[in-house]
Protein backbone atom coordinates (compact mmCIF):
# COMPACT_ATOMS: atom_id res chain seq x y z
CA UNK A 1 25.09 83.50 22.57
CA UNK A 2 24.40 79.63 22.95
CA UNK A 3 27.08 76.84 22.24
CA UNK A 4 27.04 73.34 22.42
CA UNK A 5 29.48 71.24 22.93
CA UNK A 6 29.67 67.55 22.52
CA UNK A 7 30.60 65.42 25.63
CA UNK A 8 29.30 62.19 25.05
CA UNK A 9 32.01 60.20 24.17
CA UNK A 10 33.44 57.22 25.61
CA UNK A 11 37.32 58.12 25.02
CA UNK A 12 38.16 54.49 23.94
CA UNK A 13 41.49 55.65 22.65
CA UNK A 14 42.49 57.17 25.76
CA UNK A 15 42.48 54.19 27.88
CA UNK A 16 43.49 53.35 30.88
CA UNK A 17 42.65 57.26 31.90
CA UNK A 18 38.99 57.21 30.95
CA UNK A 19 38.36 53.81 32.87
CA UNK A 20 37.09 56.04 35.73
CA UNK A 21 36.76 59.59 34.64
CA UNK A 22 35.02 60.64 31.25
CA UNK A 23 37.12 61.96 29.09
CA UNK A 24 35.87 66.00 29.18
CA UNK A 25 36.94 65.95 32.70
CA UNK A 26 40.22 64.54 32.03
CA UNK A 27 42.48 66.76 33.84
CA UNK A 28 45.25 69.55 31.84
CA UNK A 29 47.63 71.01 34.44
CA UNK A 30 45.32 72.63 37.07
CA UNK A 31 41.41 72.16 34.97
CA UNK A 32 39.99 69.40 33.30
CA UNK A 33 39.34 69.90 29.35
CA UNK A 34 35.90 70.63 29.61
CA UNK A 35 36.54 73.66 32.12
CA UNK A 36 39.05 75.47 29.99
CA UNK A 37 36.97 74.92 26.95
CA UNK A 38 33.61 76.68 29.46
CA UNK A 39 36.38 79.35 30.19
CA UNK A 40 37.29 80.12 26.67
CA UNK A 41 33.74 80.14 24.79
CA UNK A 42 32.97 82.60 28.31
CA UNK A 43 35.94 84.77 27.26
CA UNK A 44 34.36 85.10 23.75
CA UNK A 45 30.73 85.68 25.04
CA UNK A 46 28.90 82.65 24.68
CA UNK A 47 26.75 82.44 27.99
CA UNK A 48 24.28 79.72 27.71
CA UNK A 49 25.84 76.37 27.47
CA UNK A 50 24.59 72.99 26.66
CA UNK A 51 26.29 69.84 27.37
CA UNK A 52 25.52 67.25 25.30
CA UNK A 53 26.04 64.35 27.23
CA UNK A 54 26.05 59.99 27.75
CA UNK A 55 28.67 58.39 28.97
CA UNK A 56 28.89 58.87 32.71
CA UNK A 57 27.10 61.83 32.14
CA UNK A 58 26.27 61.85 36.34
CA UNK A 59 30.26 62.64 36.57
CA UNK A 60 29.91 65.41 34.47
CA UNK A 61 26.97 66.94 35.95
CA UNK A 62 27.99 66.75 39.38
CA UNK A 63 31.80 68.08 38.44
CA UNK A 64 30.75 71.16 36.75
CA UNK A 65 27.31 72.20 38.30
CA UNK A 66 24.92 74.83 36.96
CA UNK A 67 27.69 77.03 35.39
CA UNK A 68 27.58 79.78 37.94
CA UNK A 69 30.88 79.11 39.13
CA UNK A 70 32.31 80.06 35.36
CA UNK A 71 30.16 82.71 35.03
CA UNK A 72 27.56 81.31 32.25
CA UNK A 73 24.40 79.16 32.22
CA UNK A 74 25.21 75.28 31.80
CA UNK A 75 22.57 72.81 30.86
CA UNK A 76 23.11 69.20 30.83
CA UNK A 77 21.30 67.31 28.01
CA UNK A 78 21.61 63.54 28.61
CA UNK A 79 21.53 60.96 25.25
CA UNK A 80 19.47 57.21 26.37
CA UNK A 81 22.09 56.05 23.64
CA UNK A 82 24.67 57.12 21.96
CA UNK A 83 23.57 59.79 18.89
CA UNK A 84 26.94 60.74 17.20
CA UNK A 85 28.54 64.10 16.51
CA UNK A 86 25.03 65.46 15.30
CA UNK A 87 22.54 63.90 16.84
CA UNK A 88 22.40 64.86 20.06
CA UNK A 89 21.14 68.71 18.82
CA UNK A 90 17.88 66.72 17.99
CA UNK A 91 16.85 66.53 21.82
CA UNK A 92 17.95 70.47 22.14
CA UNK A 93 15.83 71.70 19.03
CA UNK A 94 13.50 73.90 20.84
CA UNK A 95 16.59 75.90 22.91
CA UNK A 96 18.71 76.28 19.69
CA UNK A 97 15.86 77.98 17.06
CA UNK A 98 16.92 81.65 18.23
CA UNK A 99 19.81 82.63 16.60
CA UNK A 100 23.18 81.11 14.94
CA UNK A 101 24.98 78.34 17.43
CA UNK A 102 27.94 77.37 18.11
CA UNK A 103 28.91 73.00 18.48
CA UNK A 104 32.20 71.96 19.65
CA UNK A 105 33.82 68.69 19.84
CA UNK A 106 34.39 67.70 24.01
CA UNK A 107 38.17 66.94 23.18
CA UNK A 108 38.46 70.37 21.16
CA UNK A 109 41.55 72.56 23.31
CA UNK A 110 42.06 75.57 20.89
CA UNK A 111 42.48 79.41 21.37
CA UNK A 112 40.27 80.27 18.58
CA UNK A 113 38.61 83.89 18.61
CA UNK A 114 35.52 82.11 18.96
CA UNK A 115 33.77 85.40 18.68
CA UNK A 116 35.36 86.27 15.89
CA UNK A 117 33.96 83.01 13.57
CA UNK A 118 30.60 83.63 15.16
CA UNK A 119 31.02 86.88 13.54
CA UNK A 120 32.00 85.53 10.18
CA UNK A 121 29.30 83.05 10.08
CA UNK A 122 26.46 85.05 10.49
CA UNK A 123 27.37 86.82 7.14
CA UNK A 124 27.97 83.50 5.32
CA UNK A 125 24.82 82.42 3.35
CA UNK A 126 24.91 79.06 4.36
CA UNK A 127 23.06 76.52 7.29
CA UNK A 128 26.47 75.30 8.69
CA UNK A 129 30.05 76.57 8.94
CA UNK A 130 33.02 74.67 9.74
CA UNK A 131 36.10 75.08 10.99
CA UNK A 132 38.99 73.87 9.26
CA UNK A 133 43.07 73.66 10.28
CA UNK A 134 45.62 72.72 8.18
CA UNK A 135 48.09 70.04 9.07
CA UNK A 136 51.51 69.40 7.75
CA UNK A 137 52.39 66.06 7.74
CA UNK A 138 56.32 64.95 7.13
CA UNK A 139 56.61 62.73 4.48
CA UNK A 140 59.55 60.41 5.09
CA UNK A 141 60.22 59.59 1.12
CA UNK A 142 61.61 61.22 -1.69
CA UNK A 143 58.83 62.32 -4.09
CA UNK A 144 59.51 61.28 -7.91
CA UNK A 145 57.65 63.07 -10.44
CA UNK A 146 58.19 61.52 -14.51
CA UNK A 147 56.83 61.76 -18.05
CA UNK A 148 56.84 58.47 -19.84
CA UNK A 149 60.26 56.32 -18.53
CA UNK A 150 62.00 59.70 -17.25
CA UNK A 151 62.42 61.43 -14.27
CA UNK A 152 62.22 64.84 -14.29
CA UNK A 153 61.99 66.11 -10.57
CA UNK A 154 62.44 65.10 -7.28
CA UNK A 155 61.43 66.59 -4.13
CA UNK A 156 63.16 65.41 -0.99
CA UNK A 157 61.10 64.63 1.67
CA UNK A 158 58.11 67.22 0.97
CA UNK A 159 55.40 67.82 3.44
CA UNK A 160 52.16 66.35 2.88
CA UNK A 161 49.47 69.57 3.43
CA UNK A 162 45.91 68.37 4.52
CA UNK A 163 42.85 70.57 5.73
CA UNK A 164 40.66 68.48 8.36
CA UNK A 165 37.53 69.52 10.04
CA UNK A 166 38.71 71.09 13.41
CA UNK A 167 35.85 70.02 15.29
CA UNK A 168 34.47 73.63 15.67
CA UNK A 169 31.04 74.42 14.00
CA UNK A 170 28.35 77.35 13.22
CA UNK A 171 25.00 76.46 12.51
CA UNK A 172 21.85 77.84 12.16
CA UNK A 173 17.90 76.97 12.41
CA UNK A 174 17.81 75.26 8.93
CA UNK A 175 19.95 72.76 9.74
CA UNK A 176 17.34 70.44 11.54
CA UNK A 177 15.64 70.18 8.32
CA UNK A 178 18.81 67.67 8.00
CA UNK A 179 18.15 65.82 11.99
CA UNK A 180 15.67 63.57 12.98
CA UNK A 181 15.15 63.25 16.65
CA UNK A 182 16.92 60.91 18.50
CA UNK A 183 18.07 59.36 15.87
CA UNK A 184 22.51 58.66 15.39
CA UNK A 185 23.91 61.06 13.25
CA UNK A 186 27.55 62.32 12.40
CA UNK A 187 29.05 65.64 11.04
CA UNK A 188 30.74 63.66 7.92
CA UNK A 189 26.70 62.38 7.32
CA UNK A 190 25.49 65.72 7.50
CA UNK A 191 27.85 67.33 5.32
CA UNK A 192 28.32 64.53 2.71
CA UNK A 193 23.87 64.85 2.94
CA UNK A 194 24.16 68.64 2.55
CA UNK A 195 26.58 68.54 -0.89
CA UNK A 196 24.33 65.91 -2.32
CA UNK A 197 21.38 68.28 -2.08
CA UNK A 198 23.53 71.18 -3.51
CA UNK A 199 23.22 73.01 0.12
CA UNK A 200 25.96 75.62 0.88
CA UNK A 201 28.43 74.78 3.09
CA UNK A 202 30.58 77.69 4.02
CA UNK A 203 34.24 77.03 5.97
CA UNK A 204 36.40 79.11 8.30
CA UNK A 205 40.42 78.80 8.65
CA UNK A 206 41.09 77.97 11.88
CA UNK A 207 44.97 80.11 12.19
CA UNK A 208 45.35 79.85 16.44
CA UNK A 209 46.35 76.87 18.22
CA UNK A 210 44.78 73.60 17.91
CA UNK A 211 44.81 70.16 19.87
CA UNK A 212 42.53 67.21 19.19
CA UNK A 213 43.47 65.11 22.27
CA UNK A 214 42.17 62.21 20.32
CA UNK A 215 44.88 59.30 22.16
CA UNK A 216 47.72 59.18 24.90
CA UNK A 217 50.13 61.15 22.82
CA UNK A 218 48.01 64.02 22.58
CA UNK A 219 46.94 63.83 25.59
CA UNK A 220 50.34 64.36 27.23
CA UNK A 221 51.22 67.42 24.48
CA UNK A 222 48.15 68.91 26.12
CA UNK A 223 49.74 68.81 29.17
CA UNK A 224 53.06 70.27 28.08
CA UNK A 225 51.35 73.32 26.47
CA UNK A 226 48.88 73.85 29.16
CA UNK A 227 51.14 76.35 30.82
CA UNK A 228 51.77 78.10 27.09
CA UNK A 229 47.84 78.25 26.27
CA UNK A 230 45.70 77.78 29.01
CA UNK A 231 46.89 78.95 32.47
């Protein structure tokens, strides 16, 4: 099984760490990011991996190598400029027209059963799956809920629920009808292009853990529950 996964960017929000290392080699306890992410999509038996890289994509490649040391076929796929969350599959068209594939954010740490939404998406009727995790979200007010000039409920403090894409996708063949090559292109483009045309979009709950070591603070959670998760 093939997977992608999306290495490219610059990690502006992670600063002063990614002034000298790119941010999928960042390191979490005893591997950097990208590794564990190599070992888990190995664990669920993806074996031929593209990275889709940019920035100091020369650190990358020389870090991680061919992939024999994880046990699975890396290839390094290197943007002139940057492309987006989508665009880079444009210059990888040719090696993902097989079968179903699976794209992954490079600041993604999760123990999803990847397997398992491969699975799931090859019965869905649709060009792309994704990934979705529900957040709950604190909200630090009292709620007030009234007909006309009375009150008639209020809920202390209630928890704000949102589902946000988890930076995990499925997609299949037909979904380049939707890329142009080498051209910049993001997942919220693609999907917003998809519902105008009417084209299915299926989604999977995303239940295991989840991380999206987006800034500093997340960044030092990953390293508290690296032990936990990862080791």
């Amino acid at each position: 099984m093939k997977a992608v996964i999306l290495a490219g960017g610059l990690g502006s929000r992670l600063k002063p760490f990614t002034d000298l290392i790119p941010k999928p080699l960042l390191p979490i306890g005893e591997k950097a990011v990208l590794e564990i992410q190599i070992e888990q999509l190995k664990k669920s038996g993806f074996d031929e991996i593209f990275l889709a890289t940019n920035h100091k994509s020369e650190y990358i490649e020389n870090f991680i190598g061919d992939g024999s040391k994880y046990g699975v076929q890396l290839i390094i796929s290197k943007e002139k400029t940057p492309l987006g969350t989508v665009g880079p599959l444009s210059l990888l068209k040719e090696q993902l027209q097989d079968d179903p594939f699976l794209v992954m954010n490079g600041d993604v740490l999760t123990k999803c059963d990847f397997a398992k939404l491969y699975k799931f998406a090859k019965n869905m009727d649709s060009d792309l799956i994704i990934s979705v995790k529900e957040l709950i979200t604190p909200f630090k007010f009292g709620n007030i809920s009234s007909i006309g000039d009375y009150v008639t409920e209020i809920i202390e403090k209630p928890n704000i629920k949102t589902n946000i894409l988890a930076g995990i996708y499925i997609m299949k063949r037909g979904i380049f009808n939707y890329i142009r090559y080498n051209i910049h292109y993001d997942m919220d483009e693609l999907i917003n292009d998809m519902i105008i045309k009417e084209d299915k979009i299926a989604k999977y709950e995303l239940k295991e853990y989840w991380l999206d070591i987006g800034g500093v603070e997340e960044y030092k959670e990953a390293q508290d529950i690296y032990n936990t998760h990862f080791k």
